[in-house]
N, C-alpha and C. Protein backbone atom coordinates (compact mmCIF):
# COMPACT_ATOMS: atom_id res chain seq x y z
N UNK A 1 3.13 -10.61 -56.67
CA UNK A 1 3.82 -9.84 -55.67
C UNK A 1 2.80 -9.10 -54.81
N UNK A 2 2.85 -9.21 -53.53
CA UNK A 2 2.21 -8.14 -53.06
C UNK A 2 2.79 -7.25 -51.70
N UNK A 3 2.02 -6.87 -50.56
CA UNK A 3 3.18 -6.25 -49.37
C UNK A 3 1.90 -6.08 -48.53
N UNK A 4 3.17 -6.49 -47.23
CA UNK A 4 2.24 -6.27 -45.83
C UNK A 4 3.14 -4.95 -45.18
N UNK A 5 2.22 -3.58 -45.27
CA UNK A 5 2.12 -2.55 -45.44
C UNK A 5 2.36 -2.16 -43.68
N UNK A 6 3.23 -1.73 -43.16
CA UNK A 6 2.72 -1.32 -41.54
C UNK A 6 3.06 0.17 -41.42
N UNK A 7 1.34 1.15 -41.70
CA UNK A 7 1.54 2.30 -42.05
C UNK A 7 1.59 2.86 -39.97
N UNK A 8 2.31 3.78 -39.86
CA UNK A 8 2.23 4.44 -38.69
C UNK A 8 2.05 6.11 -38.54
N UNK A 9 1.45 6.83 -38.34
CA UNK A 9 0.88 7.98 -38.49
C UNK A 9 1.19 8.74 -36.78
N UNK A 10 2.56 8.87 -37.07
CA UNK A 10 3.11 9.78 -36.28
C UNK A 10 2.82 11.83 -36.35
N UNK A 11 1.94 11.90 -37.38
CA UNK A 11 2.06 13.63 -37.51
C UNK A 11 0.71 13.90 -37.23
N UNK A 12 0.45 15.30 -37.16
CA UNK A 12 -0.70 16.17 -36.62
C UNK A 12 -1.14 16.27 -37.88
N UNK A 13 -0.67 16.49 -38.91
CA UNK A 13 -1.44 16.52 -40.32
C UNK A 13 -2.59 16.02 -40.50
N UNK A 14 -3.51 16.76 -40.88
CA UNK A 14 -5.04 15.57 -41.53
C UNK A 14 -5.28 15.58 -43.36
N UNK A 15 -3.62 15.88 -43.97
CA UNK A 15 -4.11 15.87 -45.06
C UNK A 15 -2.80 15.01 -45.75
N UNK A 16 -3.96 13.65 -45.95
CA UNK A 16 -3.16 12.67 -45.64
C UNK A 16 -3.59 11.56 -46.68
N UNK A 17 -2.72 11.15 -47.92
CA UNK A 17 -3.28 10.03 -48.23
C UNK A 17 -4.16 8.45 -48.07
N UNK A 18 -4.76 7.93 -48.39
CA UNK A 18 -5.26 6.57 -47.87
C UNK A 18 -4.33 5.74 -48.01
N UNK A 19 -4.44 4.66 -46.33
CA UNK A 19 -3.52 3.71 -46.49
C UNK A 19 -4.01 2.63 -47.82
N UNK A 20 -5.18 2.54 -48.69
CA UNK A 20 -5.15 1.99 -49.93
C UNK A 20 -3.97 2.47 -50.83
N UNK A 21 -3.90 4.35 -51.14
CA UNK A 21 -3.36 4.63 -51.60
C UNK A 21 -1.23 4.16 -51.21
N UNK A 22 -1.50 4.68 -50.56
CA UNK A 22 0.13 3.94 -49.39
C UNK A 22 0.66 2.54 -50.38
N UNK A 23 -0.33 1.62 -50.31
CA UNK A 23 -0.49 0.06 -50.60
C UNK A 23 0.00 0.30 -52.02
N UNK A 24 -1.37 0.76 -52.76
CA UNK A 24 -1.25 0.86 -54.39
C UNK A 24 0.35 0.86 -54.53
N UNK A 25 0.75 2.33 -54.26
CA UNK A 25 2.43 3.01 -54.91
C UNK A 25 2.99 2.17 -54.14
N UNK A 26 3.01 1.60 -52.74
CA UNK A 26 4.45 0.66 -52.79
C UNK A 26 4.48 -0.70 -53.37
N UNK A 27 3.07 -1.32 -53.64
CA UNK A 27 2.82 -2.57 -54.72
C UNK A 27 4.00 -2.48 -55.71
N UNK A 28 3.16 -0.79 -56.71
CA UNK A 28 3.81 -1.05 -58.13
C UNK A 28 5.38 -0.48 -58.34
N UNK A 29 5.96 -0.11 -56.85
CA UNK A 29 6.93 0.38 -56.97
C UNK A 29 8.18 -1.30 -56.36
N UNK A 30 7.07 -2.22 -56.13
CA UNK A 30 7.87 -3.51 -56.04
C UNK A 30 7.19 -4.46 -57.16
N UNK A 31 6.75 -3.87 -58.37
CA UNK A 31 6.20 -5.07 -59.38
C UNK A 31 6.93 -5.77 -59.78
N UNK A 32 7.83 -5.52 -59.78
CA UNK A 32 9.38 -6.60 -60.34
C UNK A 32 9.50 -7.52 -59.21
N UNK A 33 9.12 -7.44 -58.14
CA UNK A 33 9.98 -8.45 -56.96
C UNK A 33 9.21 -9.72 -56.87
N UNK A 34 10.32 -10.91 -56.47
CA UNK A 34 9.33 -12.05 -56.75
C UNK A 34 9.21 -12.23 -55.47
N UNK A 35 8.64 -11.74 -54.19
CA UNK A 35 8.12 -12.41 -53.00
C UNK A 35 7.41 -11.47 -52.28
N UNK A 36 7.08 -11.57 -51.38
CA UNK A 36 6.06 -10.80 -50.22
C UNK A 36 6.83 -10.03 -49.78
N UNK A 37 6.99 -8.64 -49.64
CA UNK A 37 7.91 -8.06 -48.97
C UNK A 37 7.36 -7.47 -47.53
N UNK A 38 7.15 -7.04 -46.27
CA UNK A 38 7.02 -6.52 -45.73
C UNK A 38 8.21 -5.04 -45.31
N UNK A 39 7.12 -3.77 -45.21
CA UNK A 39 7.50 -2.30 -45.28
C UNK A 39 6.76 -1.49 -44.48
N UNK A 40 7.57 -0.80 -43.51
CA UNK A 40 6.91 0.09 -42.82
C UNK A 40 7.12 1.49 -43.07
N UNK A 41 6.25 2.42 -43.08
CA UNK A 41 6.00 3.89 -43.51
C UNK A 41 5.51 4.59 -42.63
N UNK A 42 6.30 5.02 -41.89
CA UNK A 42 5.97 6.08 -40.86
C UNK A 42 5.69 8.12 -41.48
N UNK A 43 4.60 8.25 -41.15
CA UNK A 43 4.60 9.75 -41.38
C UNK A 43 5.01 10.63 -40.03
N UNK A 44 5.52 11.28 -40.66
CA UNK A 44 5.90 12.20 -39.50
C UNK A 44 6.15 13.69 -39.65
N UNK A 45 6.28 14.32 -39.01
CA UNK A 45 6.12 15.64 -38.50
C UNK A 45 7.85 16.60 -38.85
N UNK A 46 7.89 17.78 -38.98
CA UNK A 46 9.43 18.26 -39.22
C UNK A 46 9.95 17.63 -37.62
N UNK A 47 10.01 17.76 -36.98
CA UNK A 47 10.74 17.69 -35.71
C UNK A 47 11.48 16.01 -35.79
N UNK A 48 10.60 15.35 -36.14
CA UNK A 48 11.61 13.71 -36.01
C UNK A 48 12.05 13.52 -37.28
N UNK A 49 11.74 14.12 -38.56
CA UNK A 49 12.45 14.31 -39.69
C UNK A 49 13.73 14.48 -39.41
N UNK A 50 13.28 15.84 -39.10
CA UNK A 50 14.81 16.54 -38.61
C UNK A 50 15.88 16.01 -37.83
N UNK A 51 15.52 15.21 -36.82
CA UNK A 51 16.02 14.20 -35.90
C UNK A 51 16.84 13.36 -36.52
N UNK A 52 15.94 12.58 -37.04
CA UNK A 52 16.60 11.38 -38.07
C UNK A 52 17.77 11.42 -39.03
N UNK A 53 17.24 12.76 -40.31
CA UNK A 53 17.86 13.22 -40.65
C UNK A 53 19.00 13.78 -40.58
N UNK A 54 19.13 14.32 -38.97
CA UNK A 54 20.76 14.75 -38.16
C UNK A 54 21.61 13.33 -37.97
N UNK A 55 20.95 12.48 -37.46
CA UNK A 55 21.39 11.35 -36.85
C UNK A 55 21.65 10.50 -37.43
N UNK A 56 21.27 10.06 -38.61
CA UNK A 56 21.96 9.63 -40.04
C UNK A 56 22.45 9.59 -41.10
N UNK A 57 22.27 10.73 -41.39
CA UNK A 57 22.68 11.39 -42.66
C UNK A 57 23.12 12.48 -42.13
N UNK A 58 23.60 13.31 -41.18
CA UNK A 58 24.66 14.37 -40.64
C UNK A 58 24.06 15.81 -41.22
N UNK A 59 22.48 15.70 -41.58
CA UNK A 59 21.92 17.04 -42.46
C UNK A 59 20.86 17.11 -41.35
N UNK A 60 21.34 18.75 -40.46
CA UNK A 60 20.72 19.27 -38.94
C UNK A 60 19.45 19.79 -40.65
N UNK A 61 18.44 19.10 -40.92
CA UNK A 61 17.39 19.58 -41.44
C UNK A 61 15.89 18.57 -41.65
N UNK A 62 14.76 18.94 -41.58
CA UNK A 62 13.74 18.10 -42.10
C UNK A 62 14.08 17.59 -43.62
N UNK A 63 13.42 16.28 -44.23
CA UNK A 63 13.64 15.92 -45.49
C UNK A 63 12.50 15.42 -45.86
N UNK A 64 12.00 15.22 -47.05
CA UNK A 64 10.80 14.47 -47.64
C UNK A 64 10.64 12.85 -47.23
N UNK A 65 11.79 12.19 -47.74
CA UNK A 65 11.52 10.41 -47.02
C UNK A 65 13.30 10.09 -47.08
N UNK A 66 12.95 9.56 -45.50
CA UNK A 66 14.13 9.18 -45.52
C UNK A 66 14.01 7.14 -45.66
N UNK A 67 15.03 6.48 -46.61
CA UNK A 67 14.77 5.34 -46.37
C UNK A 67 15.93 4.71 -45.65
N UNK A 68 15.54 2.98 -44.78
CA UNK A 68 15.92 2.84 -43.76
C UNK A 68 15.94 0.88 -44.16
N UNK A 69 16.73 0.70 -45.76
CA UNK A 69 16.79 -0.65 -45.55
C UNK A 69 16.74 -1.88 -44.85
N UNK A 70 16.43 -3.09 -44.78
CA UNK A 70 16.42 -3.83 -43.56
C UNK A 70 17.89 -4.45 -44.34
N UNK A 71 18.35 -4.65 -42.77
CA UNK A 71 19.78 -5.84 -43.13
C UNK A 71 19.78 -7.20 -42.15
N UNK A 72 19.16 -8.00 -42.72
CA UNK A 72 18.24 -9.22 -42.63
C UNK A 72 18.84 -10.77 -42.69
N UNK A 73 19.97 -10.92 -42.13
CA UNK A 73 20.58 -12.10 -43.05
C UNK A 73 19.43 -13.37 -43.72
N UNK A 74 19.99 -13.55 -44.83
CA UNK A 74 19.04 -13.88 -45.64
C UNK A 74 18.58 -15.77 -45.06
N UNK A 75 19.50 -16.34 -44.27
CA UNK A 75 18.86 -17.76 -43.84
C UNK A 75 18.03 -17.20 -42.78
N UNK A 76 17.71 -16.29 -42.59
CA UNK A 76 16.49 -16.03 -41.57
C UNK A 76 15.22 -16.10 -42.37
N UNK A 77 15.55 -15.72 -43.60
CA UNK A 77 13.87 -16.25 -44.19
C UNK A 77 13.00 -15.65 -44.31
N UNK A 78 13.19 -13.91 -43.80
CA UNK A 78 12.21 -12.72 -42.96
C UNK A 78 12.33 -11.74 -44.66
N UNK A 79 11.28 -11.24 -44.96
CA UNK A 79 11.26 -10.33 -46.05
C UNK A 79 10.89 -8.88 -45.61
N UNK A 80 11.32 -8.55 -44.88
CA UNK A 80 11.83 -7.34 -44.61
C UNK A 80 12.50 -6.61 -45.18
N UNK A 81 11.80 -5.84 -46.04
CA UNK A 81 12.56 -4.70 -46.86
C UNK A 81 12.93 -3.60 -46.26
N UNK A 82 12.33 -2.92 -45.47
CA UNK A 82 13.16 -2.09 -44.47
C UNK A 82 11.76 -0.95 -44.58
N UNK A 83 12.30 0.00 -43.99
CA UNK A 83 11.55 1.37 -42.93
C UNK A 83 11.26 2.75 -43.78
N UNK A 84 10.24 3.40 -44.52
CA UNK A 84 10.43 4.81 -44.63
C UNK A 84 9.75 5.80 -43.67
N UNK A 85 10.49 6.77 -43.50
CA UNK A 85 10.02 7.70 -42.61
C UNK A 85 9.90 8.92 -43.68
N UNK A 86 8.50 9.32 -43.76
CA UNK A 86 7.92 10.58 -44.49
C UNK A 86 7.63 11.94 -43.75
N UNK A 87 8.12 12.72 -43.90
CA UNK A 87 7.62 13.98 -43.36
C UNK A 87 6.78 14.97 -43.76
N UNK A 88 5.35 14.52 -43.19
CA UNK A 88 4.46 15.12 -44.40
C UNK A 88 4.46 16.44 -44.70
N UNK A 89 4.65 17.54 -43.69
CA UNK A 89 5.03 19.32 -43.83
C UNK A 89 5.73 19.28 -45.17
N UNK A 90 7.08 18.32 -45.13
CA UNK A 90 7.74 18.77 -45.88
C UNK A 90 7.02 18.39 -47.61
N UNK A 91 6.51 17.05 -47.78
CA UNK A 91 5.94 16.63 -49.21
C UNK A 91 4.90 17.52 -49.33
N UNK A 92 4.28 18.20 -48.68
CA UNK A 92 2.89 18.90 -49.38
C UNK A 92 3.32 20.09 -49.23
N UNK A 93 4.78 21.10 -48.68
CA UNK A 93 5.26 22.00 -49.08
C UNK A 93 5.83 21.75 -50.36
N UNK A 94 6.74 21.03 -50.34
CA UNK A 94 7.80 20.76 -52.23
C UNK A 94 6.57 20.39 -52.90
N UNK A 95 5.15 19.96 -52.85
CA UNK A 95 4.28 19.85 -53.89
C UNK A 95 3.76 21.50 -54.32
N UNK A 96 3.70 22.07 -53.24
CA UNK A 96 2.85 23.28 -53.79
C UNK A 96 4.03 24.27 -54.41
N UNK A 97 4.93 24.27 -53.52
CA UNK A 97 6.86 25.11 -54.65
C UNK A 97 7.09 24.36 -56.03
N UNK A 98 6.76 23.34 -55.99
CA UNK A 98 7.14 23.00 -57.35
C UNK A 98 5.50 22.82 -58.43
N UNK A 99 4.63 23.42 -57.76
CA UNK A 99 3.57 23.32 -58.63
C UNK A 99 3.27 21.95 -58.80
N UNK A 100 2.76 21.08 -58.11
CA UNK A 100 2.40 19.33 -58.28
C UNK A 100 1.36 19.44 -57.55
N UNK A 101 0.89 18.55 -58.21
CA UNK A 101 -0.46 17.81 -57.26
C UNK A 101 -0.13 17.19 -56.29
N UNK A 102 -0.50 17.59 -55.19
CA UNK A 102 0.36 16.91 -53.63
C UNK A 102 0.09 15.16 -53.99
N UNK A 103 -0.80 14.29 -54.32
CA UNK A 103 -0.90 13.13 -54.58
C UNK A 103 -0.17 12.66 -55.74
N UNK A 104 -0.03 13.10 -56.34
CA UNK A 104 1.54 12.65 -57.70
C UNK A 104 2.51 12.62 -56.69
N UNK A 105 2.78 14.09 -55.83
CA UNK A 105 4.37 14.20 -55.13
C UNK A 105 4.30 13.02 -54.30
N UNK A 106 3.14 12.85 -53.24
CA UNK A 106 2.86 11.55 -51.98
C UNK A 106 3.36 10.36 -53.50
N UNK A 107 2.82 10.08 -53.99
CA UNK A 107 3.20 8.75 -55.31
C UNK A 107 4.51 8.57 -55.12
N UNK A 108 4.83 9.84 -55.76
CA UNK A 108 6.42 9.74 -55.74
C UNK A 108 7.19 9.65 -55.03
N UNK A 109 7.50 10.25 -53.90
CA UNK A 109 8.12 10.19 -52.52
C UNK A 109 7.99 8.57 -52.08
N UNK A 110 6.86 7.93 -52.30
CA UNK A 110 6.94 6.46 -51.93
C UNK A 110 7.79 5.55 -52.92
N UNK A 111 6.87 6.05 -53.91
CA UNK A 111 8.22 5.42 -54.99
C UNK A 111 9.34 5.27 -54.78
N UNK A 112 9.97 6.23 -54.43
CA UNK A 112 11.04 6.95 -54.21
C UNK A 112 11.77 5.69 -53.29
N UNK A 113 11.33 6.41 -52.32
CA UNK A 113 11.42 5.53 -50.87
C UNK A 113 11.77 4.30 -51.10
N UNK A 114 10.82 3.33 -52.09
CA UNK A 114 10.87 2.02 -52.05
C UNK A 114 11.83 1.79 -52.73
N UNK A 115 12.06 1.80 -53.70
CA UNK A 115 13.76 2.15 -54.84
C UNK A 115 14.51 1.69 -54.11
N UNK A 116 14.50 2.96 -52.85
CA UNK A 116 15.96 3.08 -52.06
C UNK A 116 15.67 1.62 -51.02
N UNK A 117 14.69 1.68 -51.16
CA UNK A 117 15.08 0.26 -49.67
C UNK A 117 14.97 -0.99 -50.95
N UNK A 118 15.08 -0.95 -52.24
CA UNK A 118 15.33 -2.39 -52.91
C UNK A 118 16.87 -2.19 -53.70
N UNK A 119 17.39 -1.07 -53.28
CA UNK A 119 19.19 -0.60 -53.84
C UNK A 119 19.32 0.20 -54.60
N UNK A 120 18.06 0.88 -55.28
CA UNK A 120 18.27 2.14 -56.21
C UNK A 120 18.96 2.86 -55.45
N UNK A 121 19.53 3.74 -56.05
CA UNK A 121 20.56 4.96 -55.41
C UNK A 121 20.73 6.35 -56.45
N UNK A 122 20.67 7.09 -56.33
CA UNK A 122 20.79 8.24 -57.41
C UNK A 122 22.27 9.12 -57.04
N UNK A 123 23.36 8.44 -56.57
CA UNK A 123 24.51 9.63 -56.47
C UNK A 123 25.32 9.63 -57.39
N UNK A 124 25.62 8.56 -57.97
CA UNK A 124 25.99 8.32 -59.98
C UNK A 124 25.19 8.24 -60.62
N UNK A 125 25.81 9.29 -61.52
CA UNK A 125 25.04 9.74 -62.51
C UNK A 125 24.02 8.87 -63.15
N UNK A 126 24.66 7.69 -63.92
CA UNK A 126 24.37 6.28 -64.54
C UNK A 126 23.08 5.88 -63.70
N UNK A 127 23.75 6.10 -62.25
CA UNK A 127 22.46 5.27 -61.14
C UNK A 127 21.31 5.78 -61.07
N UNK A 128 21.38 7.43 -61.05
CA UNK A 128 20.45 8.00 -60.97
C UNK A 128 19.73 8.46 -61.96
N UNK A 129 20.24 7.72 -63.32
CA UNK A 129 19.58 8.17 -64.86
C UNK A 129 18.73 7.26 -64.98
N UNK A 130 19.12 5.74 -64.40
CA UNK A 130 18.03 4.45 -63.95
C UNK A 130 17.10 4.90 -63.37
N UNK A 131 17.64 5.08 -62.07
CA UNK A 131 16.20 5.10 -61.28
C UNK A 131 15.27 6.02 -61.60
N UNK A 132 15.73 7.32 -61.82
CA UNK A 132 14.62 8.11 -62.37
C UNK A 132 13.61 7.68 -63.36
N UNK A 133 14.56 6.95 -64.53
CA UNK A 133 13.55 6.75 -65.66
C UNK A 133 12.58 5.35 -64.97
N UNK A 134 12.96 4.84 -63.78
CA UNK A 134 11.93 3.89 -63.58
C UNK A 134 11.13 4.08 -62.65
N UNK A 135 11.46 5.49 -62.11
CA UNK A 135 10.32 6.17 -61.71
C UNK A 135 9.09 6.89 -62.64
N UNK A 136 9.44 7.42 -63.08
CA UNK A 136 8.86 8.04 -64.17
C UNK A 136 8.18 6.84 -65.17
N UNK A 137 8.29 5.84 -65.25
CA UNK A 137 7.45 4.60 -65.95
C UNK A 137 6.21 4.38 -64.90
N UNK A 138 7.01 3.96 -63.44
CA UNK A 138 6.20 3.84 -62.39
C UNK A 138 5.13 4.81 -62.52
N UNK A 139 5.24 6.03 -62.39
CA UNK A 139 3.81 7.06 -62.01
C UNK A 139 3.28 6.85 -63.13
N UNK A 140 3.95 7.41 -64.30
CA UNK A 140 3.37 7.15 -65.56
C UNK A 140 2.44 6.15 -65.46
N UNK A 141 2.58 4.78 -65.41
CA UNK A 141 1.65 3.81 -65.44
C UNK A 141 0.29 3.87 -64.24
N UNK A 142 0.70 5.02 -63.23
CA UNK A 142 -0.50 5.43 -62.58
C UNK A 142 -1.33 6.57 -62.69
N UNK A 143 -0.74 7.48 -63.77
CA UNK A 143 -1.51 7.91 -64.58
C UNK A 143 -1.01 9.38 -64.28
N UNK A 144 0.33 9.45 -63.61
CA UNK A 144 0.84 10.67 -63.13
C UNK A 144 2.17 11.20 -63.71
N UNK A 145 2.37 12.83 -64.01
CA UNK A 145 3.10 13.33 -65.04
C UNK A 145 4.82 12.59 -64.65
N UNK A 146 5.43 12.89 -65.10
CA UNK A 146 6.97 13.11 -64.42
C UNK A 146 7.27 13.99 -63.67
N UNK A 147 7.92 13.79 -62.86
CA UNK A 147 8.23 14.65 -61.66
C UNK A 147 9.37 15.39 -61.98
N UNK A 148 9.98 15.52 -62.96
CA UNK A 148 11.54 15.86 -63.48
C UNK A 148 11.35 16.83 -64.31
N UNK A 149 10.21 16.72 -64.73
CA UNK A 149 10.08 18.14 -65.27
C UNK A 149 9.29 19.44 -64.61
N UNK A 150 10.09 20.36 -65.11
CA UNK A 150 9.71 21.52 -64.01
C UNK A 150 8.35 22.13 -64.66
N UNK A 151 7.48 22.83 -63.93
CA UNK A 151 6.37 23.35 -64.40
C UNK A 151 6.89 24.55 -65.13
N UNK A 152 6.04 25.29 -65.77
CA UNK A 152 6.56 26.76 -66.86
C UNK A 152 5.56 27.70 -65.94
C-alpha cells in the first residue's frame, strides 16, 4: 500500500510537521487498504477552518480536521480517497490544553482524518469504540501514547 500525498500549506504557521512526516501517519493510517490511494491535506489557518466548518457542518467555529471524502464512481477507476483540511492554530492549541506533544496530536488528527475519509465514524457508540481502539493501535505502533487518556 502506499499514497500520493498532495500536501498544500495554506497557513502562516512555521511550526509545522514534515511532509515525510504527513506521508508516514497517512501510510499507516491506510495499512489495511489494498491499492494506491491518493489524499490531499490542506493546512490551514482559523479563518477557512471556520469557513468550512460553517458551510458544512453548520458549526460558525474553527475545528482541528475536517474530512472531505471523495465520491468517485467506482468504473472511473480514480483512487481518490478524498480531502483533509487541518487547522493548524487549532491542533497545536488542543496539544498544549490537553498536555500532548504537538507531534503525537499532528499523528493523530491525521489519523483521524484518514479513518473518516475510509468510513470510520465515531457518532455510535459501537462506531466510535472501533475507531478509537484503531487509533490507538495506529499511534501505538508509532511509538505514541493514546490520546484518550487524559494527562493527571
Amino acid at each position: 500500500m502506499s499514497i500520493l500525498l498532495d500536501l498544500q500549506n495554506a497557513s502562516t504557521s512555521n511550526q509545522l510537521p514534515s511532509e515525510a512526516d504527513f506521508v508516514l501517519w497517512s501510510e499507516k493510517a491506510l495499512q489495511h487498504a489494498d491499492a494506491e490511494w491518493e489524499v490531499t491535506i490542506r493546512l490551514v489557518d482559523e479563518d477557512e477552518s471556520q469557513t468550512l466548518n460553517r458551510d458544512y457542518r453548520g458549526k460558525d467555529k474553527p475545528t482541528n480536521v475536517l474530512s472531505f471524502p471523495a465520491d468517485i464512481p467506482e468504473e472511473l477507476g480514480l483512487n481518490l480517497l478524498g480531502d483533509l483540511v487541518i487547522c493548524v492554530p487549532v491542533v497545536i492549541q488542543e496539544a498544549q490544553e490537553q498536555d500532548k506533544l504537538v507531534t503525537a496530536h499532528w499523528a493523530h488528527m491525521v489519523i483521524h482524518g484518514i479513518l473518516h475519509l475510509q468510513g470510520f465514524d465515531h457518532i455510535e457508540l459501537d462506531e466510535a469504540d472501533a475507531m478509537e481502539a484503531l487509533e490507538i493501535k495506529i499511534l501505538a505502533d508509532l511509538g505514541y501514547p493514546d490520546p484518550y487518556v487524559e494527562s493527571e
